[in-house]
C-alpha atoms as a PDB file:
ATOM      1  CA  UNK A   1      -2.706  18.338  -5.070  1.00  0.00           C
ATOM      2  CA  UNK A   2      -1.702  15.710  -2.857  1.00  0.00           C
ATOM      3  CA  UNK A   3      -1.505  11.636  -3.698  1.00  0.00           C
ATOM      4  CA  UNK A   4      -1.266   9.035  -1.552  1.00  0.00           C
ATOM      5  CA  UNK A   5      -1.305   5.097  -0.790  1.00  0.00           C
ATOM      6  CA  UNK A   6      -1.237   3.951  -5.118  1.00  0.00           C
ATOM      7  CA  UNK A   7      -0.083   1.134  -2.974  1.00  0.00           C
ATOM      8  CA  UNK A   8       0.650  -0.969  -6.209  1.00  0.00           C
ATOM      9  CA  UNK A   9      -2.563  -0.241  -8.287  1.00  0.00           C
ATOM     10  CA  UNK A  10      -1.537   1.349 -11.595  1.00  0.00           C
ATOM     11  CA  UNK A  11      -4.901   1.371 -13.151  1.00  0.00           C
ATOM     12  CA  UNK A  12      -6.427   3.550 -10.185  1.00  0.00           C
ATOM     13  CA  UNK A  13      -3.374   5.908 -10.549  1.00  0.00           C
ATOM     14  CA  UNK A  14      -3.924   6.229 -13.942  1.00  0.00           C
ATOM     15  CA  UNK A  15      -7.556   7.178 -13.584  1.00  0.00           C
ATOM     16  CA  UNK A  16      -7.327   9.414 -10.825  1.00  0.00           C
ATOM     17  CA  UNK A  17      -4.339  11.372 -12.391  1.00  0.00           C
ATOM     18  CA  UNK A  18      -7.107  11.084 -15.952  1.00  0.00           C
ATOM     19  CA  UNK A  19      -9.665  12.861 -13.605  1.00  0.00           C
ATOM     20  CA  UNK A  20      -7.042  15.260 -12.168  1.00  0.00           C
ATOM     21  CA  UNK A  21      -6.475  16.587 -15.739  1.00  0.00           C
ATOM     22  CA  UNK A  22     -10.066  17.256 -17.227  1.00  0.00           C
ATOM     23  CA  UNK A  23     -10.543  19.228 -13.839  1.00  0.00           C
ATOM     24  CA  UNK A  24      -7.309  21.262 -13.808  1.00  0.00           C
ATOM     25  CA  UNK A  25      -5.747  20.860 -17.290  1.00  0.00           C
ATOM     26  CA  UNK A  26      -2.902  18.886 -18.909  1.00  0.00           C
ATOM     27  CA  UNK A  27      -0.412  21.878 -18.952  1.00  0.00           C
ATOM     28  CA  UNK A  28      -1.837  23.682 -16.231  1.00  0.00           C
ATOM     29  CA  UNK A  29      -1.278  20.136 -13.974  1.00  0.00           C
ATOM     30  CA  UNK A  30       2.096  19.610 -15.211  1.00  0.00           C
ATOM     31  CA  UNK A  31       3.783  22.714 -15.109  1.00  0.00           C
ATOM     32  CA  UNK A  32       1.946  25.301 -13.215  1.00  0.00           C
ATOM     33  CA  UNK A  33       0.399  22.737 -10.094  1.00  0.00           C
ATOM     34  CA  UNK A  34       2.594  21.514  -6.986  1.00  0.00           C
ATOM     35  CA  UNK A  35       1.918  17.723  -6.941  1.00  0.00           C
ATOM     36  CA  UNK A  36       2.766  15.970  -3.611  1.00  0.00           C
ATOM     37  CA  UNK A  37       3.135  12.351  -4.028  1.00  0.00           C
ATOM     38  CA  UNK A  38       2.692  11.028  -0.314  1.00  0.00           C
ATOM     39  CA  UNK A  39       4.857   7.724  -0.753  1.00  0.00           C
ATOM     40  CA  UNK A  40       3.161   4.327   0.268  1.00  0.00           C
ATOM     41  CA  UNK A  41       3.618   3.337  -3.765  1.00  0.00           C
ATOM     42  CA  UNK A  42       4.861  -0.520  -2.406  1.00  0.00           C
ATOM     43  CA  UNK A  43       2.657  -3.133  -0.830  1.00  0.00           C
ATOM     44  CA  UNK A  44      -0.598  -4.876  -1.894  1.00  0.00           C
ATOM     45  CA  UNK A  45      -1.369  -4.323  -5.426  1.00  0.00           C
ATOM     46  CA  UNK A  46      -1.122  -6.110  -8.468  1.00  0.00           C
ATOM     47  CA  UNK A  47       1.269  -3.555 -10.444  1.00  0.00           C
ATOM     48  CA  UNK A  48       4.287  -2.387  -8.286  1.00  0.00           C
ATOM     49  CA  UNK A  49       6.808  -2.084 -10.443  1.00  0.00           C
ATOM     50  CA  UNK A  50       4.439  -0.992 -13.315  1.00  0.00           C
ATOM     51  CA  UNK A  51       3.821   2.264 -10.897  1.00  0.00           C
ATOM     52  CA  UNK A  52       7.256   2.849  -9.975  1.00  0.00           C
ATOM     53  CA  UNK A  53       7.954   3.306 -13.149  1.00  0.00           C
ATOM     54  CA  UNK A  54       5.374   5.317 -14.413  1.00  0.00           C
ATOM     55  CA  UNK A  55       5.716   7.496 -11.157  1.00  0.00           C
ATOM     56  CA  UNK A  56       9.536   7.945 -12.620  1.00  0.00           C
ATOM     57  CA  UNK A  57       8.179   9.502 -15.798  1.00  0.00           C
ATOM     58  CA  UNK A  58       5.760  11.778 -13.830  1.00  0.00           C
ATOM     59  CA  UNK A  59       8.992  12.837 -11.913  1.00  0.00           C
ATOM     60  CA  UNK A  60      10.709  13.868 -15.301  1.00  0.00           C
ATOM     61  CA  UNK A  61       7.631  15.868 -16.610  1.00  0.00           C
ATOM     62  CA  UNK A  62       5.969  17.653 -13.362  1.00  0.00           C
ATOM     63  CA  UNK A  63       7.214  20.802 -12.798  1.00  0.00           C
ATOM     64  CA  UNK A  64       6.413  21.011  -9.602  1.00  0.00           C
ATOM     65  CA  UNK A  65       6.091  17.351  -8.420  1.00  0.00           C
ATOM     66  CA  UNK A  66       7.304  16.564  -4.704  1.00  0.00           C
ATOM     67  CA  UNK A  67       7.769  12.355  -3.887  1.00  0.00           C
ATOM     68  CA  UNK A  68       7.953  11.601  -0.724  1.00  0.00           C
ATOM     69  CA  UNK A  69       8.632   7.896   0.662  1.00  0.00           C
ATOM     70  CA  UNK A  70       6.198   6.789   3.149  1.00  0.00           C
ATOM     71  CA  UNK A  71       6.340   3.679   5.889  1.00  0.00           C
ATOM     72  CA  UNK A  72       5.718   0.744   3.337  1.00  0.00           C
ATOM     73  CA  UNK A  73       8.561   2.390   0.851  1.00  0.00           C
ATOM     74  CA  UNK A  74      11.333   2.460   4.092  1.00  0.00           C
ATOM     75  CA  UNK A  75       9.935  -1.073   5.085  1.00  0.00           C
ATOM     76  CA  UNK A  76      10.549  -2.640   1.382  1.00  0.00           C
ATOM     77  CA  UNK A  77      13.868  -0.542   1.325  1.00  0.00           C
ATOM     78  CA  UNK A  78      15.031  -1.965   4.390  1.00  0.00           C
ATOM     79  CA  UNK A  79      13.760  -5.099   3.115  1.00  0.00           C
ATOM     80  CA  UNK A  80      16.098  -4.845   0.003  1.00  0.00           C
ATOM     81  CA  UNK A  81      19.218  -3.450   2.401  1.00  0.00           C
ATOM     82  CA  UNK A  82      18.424  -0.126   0.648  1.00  0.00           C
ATOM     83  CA  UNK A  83      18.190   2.671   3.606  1.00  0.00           C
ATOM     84  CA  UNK A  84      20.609   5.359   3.525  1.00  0.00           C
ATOM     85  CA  UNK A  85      22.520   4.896   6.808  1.00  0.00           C
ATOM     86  CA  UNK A  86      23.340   8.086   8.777  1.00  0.00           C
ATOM     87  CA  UNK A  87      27.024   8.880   8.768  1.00  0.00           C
ATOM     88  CA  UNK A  88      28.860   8.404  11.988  1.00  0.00           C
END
């Protein structure tokens, strides 16, 4: 399963990862399902940090979750001086 753009907008998270789990299963979706987070979780929406967090908790209980950080993630990290530097 891959996830992409939450962009900020808990509630549609929330319902898509609702739908995701009458259609594969609870268990079956958290420990038997690779789950590919695409990044883009900053920008736009109402409910950033609200999303940030509860992608945190998804993080401790997927078994086979992957989080990647995608262009609007670098751009608010290098906004907040937070981009690991390559050693030189």
């Amino acid at each position: 399963v891959c996830i992409s753009d939450l962009h900020g907008n808990l509630h549609e998270a929330q319902a898509l990862w609702t739908i995701l789990e009458s259609r594969i299963g609870a268990e079956e979706l958290k420990n038997n399902t690779a789950v590919v987070f695409l990044g883009d979780y900053v920008d736009r929406g109402p409910s950033t940090n609200d999303l940030l967090d509860w992608l945190i908790e998804k993080k401790k209980c997927l078994q086979h979750g992957i989080f990647l950080a995608g262009n609007h993630d670098f751009g608010m990290a290098s906004f907040l001086d937070c981009v690991p530097r390559t050693p030189t």
